[in-house]
Protein backbone atom coordinates (compact mmCIF):
# COMPACT_ATOMS: atom_id res chain seq x y z
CA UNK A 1 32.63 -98.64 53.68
CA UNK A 2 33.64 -98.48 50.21
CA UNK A 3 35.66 -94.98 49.52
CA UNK A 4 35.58 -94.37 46.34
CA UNK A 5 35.87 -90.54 44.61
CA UNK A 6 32.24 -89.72 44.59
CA UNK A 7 32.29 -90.84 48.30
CA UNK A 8 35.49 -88.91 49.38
CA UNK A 9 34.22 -85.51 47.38
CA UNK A 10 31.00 -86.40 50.06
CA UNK A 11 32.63 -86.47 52.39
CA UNK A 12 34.72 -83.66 52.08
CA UNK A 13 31.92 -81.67 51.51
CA UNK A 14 30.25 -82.78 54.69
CA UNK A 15 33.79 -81.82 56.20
CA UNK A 16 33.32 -78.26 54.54
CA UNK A 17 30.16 -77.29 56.47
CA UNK A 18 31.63 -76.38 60.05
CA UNK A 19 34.62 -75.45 57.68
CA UNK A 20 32.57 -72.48 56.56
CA UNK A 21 31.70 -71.28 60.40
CA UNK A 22 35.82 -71.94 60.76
CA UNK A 23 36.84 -69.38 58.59
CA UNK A 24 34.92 -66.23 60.79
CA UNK A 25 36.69 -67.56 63.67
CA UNK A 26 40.06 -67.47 62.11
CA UNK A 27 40.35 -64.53 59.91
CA UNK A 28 38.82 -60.82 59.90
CA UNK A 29 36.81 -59.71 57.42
CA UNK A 30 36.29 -59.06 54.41
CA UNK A 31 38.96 -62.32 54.42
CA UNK A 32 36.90 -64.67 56.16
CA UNK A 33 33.74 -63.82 53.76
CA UNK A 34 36.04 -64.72 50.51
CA UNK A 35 37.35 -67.96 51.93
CA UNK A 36 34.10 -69.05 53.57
CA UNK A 37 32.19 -67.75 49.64
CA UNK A 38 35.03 -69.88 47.76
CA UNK A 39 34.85 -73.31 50.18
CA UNK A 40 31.17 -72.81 50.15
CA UNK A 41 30.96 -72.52 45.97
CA UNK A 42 33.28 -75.52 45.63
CA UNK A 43 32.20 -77.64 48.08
CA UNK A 44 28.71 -77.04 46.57
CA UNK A 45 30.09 -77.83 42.85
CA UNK A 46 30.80 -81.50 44.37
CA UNK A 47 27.07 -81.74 44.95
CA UNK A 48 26.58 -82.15 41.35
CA UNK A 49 30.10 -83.36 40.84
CA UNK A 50 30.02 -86.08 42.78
CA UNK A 51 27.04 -87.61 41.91
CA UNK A 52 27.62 -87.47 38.32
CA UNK A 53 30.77 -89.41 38.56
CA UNK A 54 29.17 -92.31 40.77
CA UNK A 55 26.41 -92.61 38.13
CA UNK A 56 29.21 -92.20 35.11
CA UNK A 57 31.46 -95.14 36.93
CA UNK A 58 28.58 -97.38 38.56
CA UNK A 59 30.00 -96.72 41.76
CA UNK A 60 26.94 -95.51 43.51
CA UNK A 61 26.90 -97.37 47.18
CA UNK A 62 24.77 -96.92 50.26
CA UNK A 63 27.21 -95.24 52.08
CA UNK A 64 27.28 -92.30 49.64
CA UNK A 65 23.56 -92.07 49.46
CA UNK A 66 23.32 -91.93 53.06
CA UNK A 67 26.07 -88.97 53.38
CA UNK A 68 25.01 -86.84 50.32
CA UNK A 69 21.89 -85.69 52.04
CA UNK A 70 23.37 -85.13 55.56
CA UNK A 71 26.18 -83.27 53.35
CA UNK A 72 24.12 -80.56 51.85
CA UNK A 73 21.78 -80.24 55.07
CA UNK A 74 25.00 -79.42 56.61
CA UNK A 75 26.50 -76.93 54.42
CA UNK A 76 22.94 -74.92 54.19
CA UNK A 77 22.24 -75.30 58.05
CA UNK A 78 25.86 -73.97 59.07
CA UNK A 79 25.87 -71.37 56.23
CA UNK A 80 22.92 -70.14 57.13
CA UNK A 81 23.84 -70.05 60.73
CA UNK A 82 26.46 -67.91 59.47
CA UNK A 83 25.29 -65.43 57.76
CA UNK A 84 22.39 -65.04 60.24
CA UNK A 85 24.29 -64.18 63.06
CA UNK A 86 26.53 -61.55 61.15
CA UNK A 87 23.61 -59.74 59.66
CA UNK A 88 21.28 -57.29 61.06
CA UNK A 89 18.93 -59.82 62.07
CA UNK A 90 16.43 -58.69 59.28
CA UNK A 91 13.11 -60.09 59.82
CA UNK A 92 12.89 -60.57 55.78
CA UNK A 93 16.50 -62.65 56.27
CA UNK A 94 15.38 -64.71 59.45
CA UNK A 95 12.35 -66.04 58.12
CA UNK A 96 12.84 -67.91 55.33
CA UNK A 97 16.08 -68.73 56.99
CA UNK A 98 14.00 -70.49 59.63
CA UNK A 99 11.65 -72.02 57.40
CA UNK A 100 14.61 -73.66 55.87
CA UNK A 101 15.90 -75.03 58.76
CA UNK A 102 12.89 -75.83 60.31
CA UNK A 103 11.68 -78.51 57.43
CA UNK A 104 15.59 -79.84 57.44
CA UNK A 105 14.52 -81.02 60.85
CA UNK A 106 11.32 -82.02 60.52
CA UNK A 107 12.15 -83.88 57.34
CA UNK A 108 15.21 -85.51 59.09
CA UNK A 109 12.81 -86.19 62.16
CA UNK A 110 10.68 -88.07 59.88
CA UNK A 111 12.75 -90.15 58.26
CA UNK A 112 14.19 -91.29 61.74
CA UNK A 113 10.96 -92.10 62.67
CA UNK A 114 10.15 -94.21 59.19
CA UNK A 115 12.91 -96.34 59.89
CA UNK A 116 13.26 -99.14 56.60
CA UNK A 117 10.09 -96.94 55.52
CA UNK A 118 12.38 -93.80 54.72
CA UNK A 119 12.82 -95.15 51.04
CA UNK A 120 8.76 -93.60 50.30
CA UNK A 121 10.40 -90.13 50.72
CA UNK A 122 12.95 -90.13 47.96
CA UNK A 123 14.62 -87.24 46.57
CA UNK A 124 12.57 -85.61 44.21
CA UNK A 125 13.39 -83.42 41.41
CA UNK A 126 12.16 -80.86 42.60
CA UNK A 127 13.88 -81.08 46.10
CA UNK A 128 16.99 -81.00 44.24
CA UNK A 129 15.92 -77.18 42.74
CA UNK A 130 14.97 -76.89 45.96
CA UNK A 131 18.58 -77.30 47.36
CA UNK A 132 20.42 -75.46 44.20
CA UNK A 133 18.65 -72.40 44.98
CA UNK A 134 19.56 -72.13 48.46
CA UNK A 135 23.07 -73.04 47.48
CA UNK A 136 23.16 -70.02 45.01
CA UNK A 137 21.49 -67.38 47.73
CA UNK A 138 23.58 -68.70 49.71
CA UNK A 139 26.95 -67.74 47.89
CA UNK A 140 25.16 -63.99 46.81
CA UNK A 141 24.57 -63.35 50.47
CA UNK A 142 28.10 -64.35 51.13
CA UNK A 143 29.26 -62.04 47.98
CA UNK A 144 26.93 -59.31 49.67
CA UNK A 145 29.50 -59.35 52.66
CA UNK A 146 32.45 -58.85 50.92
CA UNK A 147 31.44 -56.20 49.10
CA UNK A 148 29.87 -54.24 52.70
CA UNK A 149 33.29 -54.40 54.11
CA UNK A 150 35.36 -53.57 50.84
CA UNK A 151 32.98 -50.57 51.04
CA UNK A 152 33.47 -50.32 54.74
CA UNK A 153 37.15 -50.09 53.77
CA UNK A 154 37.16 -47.66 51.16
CA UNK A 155 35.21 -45.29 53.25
CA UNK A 156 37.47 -46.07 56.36
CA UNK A 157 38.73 -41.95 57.84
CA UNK A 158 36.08 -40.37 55.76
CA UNK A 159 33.23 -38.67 57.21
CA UNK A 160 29.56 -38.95 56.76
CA UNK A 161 29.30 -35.69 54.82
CA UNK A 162 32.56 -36.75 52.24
CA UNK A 163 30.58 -40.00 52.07
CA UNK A 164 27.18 -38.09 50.74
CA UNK A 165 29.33 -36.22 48.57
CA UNK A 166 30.58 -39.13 46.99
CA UNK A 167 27.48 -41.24 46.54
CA UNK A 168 25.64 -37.94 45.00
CA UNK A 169 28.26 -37.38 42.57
CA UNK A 170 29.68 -34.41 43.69
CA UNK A 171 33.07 -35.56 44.58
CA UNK A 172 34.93 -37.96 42.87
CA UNK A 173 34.82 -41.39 43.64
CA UNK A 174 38.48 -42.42 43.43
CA UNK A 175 37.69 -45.34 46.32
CA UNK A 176 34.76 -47.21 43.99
CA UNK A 177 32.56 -46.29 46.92
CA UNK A 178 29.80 -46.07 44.19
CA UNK A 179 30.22 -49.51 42.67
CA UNK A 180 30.96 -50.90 45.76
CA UNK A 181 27.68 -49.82 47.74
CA UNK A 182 25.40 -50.90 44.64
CA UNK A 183 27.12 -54.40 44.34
CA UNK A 184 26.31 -54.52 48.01
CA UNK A 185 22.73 -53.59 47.48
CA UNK A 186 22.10 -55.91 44.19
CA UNK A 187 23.90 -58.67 45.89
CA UNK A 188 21.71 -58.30 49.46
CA UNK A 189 18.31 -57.95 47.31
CA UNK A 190 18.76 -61.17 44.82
CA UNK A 191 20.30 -63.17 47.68
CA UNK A 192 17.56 -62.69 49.84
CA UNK A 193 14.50 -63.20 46.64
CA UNK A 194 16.63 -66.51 46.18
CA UNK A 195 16.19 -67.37 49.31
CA UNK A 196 12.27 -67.07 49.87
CA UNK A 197 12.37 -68.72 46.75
CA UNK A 198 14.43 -71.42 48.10
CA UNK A 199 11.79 -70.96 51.42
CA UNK A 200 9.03 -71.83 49.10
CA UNK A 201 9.92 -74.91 47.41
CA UNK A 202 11.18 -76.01 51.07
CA UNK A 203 7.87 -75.67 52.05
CA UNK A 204 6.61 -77.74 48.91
CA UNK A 205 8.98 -80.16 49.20
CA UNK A 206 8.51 -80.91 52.79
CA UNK A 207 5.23 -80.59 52.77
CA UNK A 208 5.07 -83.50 50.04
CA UNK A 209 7.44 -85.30 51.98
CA UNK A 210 4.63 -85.37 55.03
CA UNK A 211 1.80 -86.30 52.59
CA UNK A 212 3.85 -89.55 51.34
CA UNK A 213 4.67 -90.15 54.92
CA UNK A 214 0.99 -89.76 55.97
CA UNK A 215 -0.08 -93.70 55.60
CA UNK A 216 2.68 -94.71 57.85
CA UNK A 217 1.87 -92.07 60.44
CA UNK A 218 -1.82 -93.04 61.12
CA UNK A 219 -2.71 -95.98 64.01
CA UNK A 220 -1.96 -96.29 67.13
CA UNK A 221 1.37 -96.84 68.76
């Protein structure tokens, strides 16, 4: 194994997917949602990062082209794991959530299968769009839940009337509960358009990835 950077930052990113589940086991919220948004923004950054610098310094190896995929799997699959079971379980969240991880595994599933083969279903550009915009809903549904319980906060001892009040204008908003709910609601809405966006090109992607992998799939055993 050679470790170089680019391999270490890999690897430290694959270390940074359970990471992210770690931090709602550890800390209360809104806490856990900053720390799990910051390690998930900057262990995404390496993506790129990382990458760069093994092309920059010609010290791309096999090793760090086998982790770099399993890295980013892992951060979406755990993230998404996440903030899945701490949300409402919306129908228009769960979906593309499982179409996501659905063509992770069938994708994976085929490459096992392919064996020396696997090298026919190369990265595409598009794949890697594909994986930026889940990594960016991602981090706006993780910004969503930090500003619900900062509003939870704010409004903590008021009642449901004093709360109406406020968001109709007719009391004074000296908590931000104003600001607060509508960076809530902007962050909840673009998250979740990234991520049937992201859903999409998943289903592109993967579905491109079967097509290539079609010749090698026909004949008998």
């Amino acid at each position: 194994m050679t470790w170089n950077i680019p391999n270490i930052l890999t690897a430290m990113r694959l270390l940074a997917a359970p990471g992210v589940a770690l931090m709602f086991l550890y800390f209360t919220r809104p806490y856990a949602d900053w720390f799990a948004l910051l390690l998930f923004v900057t262990a995404a950054a390496t993506d790129w990062f990382d990458g760069y610098l093994a092309r920059a310094w010609k010290q791309e190896t096999k090793m760090g082209a086998m982790l770099d995929p399993i890295a980013d799997k892992a951060m979406v699959v755990v993230a998404l794991m996440v903030i899945v079971g701490y949300s409402s379980m919306s129908p228009w969240l769960v979906l593309p959530a499982t179409v996501i991880l659905f063509r992770e595994v069938f994708v994976s599933g085929l490459r096992e299968f392919l064996g020396d083969t696997a090298g026919t279903l190369k990265v595409t550009k598009l794949a890697k769009w594909k994986t930026t915009a889940q990594m960016v809903a991602i981090a706006v549904l993780f910004g969503q839940g930090v500003f619900e319980h900062y509003l939870g906060m704010s409004a903590l001892g008021m009642d449901q009337s004093l709360v109406d009040q406020i968001m109709a204008g007719d009391v004074a908003d000296h908590q931000g509960l104003r600001w607060k709910f509508e960076g809530k609601v902007w962050a909840g809405h673009i998250g979740l358009w990234l991520l049937w966006i992201a859903a999409g090109l998943t289903l592109i992607t993967g579905f491109d990835y079967f097509r290539k992998a079609m010749p090698y799939l026909k004949g008998s055993k």
